[in-house]
PDB file of N, CA and C in Angstrom:
ATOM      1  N   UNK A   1       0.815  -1.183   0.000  1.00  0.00           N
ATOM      2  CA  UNK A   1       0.000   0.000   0.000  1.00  0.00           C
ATOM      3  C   UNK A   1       0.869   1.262   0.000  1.00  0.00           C
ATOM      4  N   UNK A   2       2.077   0.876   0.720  1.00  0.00           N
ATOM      5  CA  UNK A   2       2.764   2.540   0.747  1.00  0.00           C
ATOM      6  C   UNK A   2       3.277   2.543  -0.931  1.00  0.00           C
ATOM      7  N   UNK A   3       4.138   2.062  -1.592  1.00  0.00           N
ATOM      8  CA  UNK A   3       4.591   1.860  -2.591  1.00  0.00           C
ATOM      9  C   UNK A   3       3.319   2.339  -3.529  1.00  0.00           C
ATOM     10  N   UNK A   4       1.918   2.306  -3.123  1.00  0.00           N
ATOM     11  CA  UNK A   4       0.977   2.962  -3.942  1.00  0.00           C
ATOM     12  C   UNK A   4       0.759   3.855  -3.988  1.00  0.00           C
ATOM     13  N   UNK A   5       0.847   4.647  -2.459  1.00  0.00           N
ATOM     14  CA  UNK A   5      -0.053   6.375  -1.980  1.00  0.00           C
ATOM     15  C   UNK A   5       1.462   6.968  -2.267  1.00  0.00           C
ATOM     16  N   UNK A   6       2.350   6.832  -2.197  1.00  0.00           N
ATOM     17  CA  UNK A   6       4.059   7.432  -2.485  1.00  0.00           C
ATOM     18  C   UNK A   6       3.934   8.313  -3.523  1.00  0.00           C
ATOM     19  N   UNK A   7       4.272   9.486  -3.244  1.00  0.00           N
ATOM     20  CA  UNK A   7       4.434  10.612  -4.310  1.00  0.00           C
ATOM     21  C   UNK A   7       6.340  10.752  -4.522  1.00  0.00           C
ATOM     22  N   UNK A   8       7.125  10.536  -5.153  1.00  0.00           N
ATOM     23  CA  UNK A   8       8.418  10.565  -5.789  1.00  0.00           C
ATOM     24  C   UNK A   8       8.705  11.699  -4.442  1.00  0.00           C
ATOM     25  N   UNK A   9      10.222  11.220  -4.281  1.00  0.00           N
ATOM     26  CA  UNK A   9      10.605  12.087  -3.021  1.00  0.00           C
ATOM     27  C   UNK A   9       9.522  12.787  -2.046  1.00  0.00           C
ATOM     28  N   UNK A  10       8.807  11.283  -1.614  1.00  0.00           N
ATOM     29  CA  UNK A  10       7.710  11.463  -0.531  1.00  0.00           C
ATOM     30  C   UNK A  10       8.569  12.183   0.844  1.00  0.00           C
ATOM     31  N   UNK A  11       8.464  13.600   1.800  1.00  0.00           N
ATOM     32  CA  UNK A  11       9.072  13.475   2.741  1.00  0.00           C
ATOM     33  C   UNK A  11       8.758  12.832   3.931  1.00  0.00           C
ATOM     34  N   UNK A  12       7.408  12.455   4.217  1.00  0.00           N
ATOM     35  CA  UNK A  12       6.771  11.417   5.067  1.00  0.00           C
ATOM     36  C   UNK A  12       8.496  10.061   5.325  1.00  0.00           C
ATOM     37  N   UNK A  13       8.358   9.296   4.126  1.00  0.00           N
ATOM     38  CA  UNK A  13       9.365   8.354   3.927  1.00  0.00           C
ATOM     39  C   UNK A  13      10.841   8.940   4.495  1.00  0.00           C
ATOM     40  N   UNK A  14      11.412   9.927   4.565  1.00  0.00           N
ATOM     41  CA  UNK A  14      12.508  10.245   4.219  1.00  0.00           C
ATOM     42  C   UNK A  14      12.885   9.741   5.658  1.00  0.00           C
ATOM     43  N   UNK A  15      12.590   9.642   6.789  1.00  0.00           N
ATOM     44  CA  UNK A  15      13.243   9.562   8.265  1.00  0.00           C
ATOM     45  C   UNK A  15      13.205   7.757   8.222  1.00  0.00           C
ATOM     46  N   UNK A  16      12.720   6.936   7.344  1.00  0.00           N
ATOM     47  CA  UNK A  16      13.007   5.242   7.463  1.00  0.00           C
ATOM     48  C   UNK A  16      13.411   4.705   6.328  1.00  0.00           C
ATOM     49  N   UNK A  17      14.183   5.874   5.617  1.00  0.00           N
ATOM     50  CA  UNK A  17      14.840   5.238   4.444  1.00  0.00           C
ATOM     51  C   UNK A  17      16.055   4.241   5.392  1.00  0.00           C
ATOM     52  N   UNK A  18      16.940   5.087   6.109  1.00  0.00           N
ATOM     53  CA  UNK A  18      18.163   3.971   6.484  1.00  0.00           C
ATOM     54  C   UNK A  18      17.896   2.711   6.978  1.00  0.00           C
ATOM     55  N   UNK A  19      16.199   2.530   8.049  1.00  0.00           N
ATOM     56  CA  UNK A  19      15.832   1.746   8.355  1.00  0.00           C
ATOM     57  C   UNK A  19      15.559   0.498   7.093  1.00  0.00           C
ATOM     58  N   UNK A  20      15.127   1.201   6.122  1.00  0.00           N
ATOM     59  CA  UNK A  20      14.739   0.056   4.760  1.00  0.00           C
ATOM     60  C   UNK A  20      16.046  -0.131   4.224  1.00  0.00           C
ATOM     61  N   UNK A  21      17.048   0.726   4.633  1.00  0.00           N
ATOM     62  CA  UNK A  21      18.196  -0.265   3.607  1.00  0.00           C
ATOM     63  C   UNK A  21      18.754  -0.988   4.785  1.00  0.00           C
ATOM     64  N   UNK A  22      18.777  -1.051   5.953  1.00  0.00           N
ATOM     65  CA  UNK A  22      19.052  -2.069   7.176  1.00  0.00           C
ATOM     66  C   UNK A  22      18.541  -3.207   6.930  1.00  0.00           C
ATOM     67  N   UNK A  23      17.497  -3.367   6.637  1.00  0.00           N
ATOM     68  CA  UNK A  23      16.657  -4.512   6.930  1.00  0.00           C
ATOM     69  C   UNK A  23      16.714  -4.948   5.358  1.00  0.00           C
ATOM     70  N   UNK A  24      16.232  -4.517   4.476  1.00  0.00           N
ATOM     71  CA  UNK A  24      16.872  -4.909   2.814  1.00  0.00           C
ATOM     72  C   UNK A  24      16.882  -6.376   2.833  1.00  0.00           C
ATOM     73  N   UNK A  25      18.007  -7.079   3.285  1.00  0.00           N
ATOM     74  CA  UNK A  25      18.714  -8.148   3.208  1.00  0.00           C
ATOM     75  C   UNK A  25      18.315  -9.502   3.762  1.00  0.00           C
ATOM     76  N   UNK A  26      17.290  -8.594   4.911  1.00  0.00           N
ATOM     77  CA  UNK A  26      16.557  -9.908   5.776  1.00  0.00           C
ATOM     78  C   UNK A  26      15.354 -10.553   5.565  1.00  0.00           C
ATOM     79  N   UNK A  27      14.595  -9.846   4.166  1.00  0.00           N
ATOM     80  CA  UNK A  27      13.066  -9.496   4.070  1.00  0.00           C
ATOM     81  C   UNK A  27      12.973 -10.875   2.819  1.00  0.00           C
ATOM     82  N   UNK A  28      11.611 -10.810   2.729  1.00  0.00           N
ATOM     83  CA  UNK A  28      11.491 -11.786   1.263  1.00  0.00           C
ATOM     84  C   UNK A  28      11.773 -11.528   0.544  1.00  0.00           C
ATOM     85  N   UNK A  29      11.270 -12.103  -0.925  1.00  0.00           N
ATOM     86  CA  UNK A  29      11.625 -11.497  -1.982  1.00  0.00           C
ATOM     87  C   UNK A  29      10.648 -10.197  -2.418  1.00  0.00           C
ATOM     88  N   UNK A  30       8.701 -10.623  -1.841  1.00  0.00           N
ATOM     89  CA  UNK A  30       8.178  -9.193  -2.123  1.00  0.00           C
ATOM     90  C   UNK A  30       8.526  -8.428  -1.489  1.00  0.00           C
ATOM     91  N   UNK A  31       8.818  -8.372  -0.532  1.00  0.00           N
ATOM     92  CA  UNK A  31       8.925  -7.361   1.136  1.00  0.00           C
ATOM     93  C   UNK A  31       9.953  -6.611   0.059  1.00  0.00           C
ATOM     94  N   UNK A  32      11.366  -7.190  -0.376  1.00  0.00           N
ATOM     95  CA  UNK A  32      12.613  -7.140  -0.572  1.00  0.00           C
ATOM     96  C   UNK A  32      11.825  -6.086  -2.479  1.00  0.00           C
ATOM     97  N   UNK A  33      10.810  -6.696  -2.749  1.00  0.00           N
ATOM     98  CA  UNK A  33      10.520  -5.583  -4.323  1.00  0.00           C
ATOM     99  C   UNK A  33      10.023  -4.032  -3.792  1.00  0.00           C
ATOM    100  N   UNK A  34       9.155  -4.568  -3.020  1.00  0.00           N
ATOM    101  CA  UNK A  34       8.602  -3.243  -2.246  1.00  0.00           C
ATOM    102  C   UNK A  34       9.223  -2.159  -1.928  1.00  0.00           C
ATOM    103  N   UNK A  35      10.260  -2.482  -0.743  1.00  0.00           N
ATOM    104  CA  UNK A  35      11.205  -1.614  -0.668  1.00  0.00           C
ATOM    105  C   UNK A  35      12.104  -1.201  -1.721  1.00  0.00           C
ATOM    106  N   UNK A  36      11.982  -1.847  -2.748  1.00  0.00           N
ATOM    107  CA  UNK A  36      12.973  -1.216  -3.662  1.00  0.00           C
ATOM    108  C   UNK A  36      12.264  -0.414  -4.854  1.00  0.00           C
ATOM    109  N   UNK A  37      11.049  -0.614  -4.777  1.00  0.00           N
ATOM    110  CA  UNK A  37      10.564   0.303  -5.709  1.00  0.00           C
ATOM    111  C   UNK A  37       9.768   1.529  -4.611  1.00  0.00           C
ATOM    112  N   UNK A  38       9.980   1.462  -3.518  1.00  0.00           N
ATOM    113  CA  UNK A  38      10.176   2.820  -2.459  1.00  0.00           C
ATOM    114  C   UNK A  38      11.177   3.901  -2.638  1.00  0.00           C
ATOM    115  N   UNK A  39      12.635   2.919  -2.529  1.00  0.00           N
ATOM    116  CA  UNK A  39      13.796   3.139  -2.737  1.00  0.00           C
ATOM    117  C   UNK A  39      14.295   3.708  -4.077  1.00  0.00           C
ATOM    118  N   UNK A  40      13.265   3.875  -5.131  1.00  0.00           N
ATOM    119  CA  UNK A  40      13.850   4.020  -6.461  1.00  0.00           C
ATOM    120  C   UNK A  40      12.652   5.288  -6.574  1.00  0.00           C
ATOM    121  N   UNK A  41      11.894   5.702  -5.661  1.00  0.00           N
ATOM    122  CA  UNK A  41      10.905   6.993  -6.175  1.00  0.00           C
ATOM    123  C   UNK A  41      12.245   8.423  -4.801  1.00  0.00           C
ATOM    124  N   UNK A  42      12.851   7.473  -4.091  1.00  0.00           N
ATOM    125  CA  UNK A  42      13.130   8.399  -3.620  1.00  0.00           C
ATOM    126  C   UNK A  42      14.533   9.291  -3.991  1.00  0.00           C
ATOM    127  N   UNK A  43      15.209   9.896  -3.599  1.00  0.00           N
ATOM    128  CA  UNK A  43      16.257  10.877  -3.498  1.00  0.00           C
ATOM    129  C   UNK A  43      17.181  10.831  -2.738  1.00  0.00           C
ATOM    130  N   UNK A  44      18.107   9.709  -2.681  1.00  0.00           N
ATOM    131  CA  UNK A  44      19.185   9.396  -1.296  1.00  0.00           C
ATOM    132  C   UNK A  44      20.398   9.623  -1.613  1.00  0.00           C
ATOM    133  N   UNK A  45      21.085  10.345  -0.720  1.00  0.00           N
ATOM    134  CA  UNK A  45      22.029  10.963  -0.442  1.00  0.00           C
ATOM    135  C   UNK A  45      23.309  10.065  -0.608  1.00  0.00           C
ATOM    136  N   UNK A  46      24.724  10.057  -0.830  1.00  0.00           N
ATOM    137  CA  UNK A  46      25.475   9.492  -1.075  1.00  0.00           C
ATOM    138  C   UNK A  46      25.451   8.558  -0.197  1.00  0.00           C
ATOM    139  N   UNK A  47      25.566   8.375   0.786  1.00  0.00           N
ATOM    140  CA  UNK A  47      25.786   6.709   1.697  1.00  0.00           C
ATOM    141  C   UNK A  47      24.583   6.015   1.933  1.00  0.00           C
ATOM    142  N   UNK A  48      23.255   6.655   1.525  1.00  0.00           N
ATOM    143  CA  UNK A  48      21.881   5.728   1.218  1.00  0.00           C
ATOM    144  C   UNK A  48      22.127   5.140  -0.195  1.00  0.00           C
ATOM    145  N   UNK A  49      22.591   6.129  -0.926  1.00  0.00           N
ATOM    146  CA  UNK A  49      23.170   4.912  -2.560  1.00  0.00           C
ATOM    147  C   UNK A  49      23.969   4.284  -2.666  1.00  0.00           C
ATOM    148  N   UNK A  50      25.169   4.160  -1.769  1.00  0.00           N
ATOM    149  CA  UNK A  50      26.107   2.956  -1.359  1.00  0.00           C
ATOM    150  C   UNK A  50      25.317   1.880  -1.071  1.00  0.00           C
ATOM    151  N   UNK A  51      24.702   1.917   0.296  1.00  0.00           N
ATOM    152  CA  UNK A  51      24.261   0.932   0.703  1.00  0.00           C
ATOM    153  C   UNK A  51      22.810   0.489  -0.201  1.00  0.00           C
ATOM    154  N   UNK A  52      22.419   1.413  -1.015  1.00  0.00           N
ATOM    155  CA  UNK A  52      21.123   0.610  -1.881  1.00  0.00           C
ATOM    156  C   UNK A  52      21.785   0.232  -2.857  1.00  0.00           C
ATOM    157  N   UNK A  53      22.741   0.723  -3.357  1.00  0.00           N
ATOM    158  CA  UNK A  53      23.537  -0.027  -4.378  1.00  0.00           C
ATOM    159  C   UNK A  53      23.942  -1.370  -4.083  1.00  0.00           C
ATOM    160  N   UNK A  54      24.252  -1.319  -2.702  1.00  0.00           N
ATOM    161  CA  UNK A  54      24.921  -2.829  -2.339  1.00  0.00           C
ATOM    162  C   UNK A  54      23.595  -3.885  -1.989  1.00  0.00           C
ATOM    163  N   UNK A  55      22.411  -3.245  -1.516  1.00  0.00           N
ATOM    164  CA  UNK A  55      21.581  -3.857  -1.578  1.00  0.00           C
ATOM    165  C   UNK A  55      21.043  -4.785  -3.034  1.00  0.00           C
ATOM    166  N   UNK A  56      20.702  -3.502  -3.949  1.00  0.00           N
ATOM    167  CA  UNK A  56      20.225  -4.033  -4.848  1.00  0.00           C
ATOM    168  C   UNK A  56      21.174  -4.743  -5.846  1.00  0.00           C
ATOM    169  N   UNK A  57      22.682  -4.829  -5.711  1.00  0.00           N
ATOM    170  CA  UNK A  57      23.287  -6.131  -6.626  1.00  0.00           C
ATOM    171  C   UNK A  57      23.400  -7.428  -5.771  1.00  0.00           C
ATOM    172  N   UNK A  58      23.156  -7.214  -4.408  1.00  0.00           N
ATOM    173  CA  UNK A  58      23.249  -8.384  -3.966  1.00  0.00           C
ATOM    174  C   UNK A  58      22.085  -9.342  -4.438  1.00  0.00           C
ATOM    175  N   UNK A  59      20.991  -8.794  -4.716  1.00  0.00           N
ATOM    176  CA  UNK A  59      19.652  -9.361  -4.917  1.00  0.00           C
ATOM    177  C   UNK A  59      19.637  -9.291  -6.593  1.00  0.00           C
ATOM    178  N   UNK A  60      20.145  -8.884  -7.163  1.00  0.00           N
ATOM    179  CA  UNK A  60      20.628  -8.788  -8.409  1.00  0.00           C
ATOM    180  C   UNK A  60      21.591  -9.968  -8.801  1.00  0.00           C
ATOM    181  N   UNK A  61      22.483 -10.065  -7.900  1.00  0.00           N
ATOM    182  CA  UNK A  61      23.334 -11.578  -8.439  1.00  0.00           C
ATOM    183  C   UNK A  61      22.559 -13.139  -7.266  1.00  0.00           C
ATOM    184  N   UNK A  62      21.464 -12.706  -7.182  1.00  0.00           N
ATOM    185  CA  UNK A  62      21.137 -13.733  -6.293  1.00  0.00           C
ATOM    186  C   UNK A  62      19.808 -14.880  -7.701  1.00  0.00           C
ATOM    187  N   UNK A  63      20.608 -15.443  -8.197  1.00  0.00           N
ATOM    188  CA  UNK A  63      19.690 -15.815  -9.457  1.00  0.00           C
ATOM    189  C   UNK A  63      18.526 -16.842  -9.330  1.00  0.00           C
ATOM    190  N   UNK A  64      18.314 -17.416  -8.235  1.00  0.00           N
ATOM    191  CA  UNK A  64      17.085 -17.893  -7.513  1.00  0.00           C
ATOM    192  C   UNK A  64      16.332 -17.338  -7.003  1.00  0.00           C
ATOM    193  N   UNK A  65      16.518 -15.800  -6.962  1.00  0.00           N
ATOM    194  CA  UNK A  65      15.465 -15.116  -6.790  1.00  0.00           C
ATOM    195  C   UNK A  65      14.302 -15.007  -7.890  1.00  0.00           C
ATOM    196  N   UNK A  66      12.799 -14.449  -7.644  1.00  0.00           N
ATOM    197  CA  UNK A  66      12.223 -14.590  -8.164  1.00  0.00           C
ATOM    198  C   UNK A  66      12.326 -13.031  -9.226  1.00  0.00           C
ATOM    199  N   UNK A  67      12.393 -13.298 -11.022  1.00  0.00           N
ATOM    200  CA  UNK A  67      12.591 -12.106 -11.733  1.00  0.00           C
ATOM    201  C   UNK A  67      11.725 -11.138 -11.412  1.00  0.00           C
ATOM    202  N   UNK A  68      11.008 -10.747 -10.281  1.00  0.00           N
ATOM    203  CA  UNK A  68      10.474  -9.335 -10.353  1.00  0.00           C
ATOM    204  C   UNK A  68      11.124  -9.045  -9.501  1.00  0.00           C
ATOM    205  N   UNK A  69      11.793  -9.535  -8.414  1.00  0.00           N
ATOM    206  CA  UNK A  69      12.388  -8.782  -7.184  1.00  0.00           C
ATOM    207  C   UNK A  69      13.985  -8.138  -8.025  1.00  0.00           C
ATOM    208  N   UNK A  70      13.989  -9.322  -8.739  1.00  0.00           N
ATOM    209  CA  UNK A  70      15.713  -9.022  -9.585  1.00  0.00           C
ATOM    210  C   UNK A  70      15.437  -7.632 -10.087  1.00  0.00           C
ATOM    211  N   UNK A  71      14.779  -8.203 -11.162  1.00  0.00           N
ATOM    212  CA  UNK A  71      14.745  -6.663 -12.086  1.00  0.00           C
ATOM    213  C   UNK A  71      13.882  -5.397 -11.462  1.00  0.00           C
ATOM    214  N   UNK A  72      13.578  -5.355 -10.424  1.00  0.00           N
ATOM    215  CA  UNK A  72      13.156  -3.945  -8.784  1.00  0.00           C
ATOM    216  C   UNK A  72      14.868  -3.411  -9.059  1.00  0.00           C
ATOM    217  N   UNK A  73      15.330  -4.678  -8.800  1.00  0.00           N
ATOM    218  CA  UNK A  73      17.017  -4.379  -8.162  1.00  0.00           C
ATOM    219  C   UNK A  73      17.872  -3.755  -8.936  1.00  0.00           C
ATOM    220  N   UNK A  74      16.917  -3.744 -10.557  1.00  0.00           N
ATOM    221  CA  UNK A  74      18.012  -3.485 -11.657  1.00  0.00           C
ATOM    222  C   UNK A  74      17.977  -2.216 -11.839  1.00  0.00           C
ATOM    223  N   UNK A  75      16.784  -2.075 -11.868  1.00  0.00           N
ATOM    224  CA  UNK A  75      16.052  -0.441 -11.940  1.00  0.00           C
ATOM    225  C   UNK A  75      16.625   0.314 -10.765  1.00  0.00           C
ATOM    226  N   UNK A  76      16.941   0.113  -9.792  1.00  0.00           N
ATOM    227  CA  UNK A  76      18.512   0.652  -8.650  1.00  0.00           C
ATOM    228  C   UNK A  76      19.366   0.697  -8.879  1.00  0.00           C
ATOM    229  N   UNK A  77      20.194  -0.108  -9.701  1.00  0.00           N
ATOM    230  CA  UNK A  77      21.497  -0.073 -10.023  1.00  0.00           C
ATOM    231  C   UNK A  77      21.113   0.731 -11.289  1.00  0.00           C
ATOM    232  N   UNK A  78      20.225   0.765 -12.441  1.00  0.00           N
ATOM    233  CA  UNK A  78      20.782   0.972 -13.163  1.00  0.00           C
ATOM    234  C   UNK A  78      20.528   3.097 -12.977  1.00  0.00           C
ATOM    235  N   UNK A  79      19.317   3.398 -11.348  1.00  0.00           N
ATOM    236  CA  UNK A  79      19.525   4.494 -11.218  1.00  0.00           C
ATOM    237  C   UNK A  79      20.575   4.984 -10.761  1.00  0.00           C
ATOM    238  N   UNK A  80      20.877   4.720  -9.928  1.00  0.00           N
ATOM    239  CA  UNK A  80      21.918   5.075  -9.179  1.00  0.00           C
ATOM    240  C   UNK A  80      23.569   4.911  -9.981  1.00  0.00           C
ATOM    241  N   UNK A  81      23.364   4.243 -11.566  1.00  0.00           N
ATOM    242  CA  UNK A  81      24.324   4.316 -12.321  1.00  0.00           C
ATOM    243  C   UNK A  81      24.188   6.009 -13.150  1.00  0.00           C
ATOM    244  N   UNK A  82      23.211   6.062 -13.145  1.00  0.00           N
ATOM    245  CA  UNK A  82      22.539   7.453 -13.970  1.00  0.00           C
ATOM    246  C   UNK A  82      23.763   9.161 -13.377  1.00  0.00           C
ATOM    247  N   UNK A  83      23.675   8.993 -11.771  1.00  0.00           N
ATOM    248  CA  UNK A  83      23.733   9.725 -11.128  1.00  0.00           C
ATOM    249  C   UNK A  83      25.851   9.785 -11.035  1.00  0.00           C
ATOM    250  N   UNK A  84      26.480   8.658 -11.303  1.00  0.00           N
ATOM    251  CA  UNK A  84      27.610   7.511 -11.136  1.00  0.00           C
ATOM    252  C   UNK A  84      28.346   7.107 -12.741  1.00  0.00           C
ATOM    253  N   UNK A  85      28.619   7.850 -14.045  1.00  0.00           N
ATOM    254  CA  UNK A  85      29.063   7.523 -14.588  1.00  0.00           C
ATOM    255  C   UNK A  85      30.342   5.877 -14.744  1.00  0.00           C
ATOM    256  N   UNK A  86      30.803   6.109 -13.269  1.00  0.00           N
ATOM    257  CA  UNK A  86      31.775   4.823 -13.406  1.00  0.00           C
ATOM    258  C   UNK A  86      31.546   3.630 -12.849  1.00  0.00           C
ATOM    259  N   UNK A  87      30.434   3.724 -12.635  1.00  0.00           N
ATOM    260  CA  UNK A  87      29.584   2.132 -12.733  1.00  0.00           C
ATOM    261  C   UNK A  87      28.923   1.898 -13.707  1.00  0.00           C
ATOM    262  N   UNK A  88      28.722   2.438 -15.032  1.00  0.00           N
ATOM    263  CA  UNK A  88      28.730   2.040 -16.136  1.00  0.00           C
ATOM    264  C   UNK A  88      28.659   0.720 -16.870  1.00  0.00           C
ATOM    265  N   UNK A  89      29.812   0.898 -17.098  1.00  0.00           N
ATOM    266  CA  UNK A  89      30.726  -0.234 -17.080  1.00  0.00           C
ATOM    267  C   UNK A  89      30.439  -1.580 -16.596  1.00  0.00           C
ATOM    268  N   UNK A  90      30.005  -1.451 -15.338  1.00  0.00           N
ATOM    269  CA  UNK A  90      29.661  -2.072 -14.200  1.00  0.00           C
ATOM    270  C   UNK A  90      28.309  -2.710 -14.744  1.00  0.00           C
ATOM    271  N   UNK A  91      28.001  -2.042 -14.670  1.00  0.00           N
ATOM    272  CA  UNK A  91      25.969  -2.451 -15.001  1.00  0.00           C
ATOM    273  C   UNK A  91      26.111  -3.385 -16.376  1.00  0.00           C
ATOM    274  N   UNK A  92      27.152  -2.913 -17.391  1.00  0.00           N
ATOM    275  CA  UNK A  92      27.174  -3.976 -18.348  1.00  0.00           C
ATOM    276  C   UNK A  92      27.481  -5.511 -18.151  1.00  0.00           C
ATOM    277  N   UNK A  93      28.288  -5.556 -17.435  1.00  0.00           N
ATOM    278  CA  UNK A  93      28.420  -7.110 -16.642  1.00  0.00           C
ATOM    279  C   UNK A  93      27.944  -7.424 -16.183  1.00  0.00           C
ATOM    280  N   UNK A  94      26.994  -6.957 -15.536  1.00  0.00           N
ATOM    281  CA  UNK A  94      26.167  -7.379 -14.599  1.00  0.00           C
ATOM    282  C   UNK A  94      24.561  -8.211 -15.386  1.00  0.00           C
ATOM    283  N   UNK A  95      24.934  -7.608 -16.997  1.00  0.00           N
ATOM    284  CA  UNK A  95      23.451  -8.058 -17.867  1.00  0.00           C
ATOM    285  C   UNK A  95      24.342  -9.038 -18.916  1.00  0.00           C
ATOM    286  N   UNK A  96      25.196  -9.352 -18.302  1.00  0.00           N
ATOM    287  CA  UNK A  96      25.369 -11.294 -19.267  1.00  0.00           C
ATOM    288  C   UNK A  96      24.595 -11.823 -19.179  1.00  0.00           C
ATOM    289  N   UNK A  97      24.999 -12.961 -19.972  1.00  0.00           N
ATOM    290  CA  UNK A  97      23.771 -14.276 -19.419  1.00  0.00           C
ATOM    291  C   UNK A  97      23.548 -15.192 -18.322  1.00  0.00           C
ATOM    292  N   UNK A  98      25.038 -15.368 -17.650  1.00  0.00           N
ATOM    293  CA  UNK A  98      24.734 -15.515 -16.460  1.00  0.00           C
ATOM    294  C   UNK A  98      23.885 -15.352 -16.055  1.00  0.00           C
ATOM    295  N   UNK A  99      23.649 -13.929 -15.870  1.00  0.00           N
ATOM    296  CA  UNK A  99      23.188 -12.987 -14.565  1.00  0.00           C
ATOM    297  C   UNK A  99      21.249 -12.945 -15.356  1.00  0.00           C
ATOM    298  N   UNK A 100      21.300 -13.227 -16.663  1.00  0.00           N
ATOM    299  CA  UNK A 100      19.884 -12.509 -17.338  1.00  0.00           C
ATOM    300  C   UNK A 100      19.129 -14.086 -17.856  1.00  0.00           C
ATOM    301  N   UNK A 101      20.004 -15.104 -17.987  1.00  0.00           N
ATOM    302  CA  UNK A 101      19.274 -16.212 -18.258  1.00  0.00           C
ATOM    303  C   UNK A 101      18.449 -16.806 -17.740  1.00  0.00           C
ATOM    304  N   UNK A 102      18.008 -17.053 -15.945  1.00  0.00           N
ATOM    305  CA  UNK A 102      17.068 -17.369 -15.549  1.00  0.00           C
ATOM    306  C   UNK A 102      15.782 -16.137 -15.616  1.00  0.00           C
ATOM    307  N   UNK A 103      16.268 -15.445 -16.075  1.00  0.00           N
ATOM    308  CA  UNK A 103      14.537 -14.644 -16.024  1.00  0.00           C
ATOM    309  C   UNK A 103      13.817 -14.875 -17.329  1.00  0.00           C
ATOM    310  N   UNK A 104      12.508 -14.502 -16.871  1.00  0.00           N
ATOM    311  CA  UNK A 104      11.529 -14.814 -18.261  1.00  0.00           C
ATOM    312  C   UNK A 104      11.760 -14.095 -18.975  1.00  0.00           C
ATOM    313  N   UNK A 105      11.833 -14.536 -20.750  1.00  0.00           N
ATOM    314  CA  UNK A 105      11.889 -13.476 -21.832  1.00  0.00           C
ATOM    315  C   UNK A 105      11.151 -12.461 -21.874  1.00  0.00           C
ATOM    316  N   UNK A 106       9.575 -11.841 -21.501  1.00  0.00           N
ATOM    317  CA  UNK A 106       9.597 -10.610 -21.521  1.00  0.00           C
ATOM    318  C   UNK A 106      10.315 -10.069 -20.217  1.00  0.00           C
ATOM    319  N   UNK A 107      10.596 -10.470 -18.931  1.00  0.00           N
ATOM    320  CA  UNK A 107      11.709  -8.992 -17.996  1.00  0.00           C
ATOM    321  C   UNK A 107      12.758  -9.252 -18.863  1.00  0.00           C
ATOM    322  N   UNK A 108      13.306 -10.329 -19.315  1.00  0.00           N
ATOM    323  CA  UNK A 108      14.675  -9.986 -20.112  1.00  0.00           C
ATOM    324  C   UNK A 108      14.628  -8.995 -21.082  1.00  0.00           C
ATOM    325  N   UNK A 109      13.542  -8.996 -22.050  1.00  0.00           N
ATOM    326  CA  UNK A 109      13.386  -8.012 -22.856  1.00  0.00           C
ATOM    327  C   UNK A 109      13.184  -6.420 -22.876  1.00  0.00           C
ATOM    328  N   UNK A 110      12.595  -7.020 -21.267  1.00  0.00           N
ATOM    329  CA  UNK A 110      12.246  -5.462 -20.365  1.00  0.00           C
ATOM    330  C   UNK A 110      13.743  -4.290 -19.966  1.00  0.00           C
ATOM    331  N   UNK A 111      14.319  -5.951 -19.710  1.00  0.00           N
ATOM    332  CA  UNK A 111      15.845  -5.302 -19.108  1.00  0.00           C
ATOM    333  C   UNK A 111      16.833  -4.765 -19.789  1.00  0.00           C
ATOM    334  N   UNK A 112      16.871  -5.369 -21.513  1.00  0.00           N
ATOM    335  CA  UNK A 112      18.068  -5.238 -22.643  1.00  0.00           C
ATOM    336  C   UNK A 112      17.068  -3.539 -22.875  1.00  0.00           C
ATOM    337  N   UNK A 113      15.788  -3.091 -22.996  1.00  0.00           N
ATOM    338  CA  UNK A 113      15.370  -2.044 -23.385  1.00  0.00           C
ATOM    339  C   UNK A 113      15.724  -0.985 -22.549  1.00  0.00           C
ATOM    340  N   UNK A 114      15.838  -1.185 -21.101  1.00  0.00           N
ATOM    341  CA  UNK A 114      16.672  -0.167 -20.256  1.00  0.00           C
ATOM    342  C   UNK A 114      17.901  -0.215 -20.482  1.00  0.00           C
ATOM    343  N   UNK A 115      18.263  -1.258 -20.626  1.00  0.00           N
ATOM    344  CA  UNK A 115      19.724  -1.077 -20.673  1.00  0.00           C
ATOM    345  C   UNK A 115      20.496   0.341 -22.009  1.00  0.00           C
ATOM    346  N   UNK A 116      19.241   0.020 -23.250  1.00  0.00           N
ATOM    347  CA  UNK A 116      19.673   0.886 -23.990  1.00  0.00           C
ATOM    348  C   UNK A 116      19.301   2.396 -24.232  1.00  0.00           C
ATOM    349  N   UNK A 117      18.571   2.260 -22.968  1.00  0.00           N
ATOM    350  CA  UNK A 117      18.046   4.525 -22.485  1.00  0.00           C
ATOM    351  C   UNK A 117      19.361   4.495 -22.007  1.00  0.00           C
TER     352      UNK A 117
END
């Protein structure tokens, strides 16, 4: 429900962002989409995008996860690449096949189309 009423850099949210990237790691996989598409309307400051960065590739190289929580995770990395020219680079390795073969062909298709904005 919050992820619904959320207006983009909600300030309500802004005092349990650190709390959601704390906990990040411990949650399911929806709990774990939720927060990240919280995490991707908001506006975080350099050491909230460290640690959501580190959040969201961990769940990003976790390939038994289920592809909607992945690609939540991608749409993080690939913001927080936006902001980060030299993770670039970075984000391209990260969309081998390794990393893109267990998901279903349309998020894969979803994912090669971000990749090329």
């Amino acid at each position: 429900m919050l992820g619904h009423i959320q207006k983009p850099d909600d300030i309500r949210l802004f005092p349990y962002l650190d709390r959601f990237l704390e906990i990040m790691n411990q949650c399911s996989d929806g709990h774990q989409r939720q927060l990240l598409i919280i995490l991707n309307k908001m506006r975080l400051n350099e050491d909230q995008q460290g640690l959501a960065f580190d959040c969201a590739l961990t769940i990003w190289e976790a390939i038994g996860k289920i592809p909607s929580v992945r690609i939540s995770a991608f749409d993080v990395l690939l913001r927080i690449a936006e902001s980060h020219p030299e993770l670039r680079n970075e984000i391209e390795h990260w969309a081998q096949p390794m990393y893109t073969d267990s998901l279903s062909p349309g998020i894969r298709n979803s994912l090669f189309r971000r990749l090329k904005k």
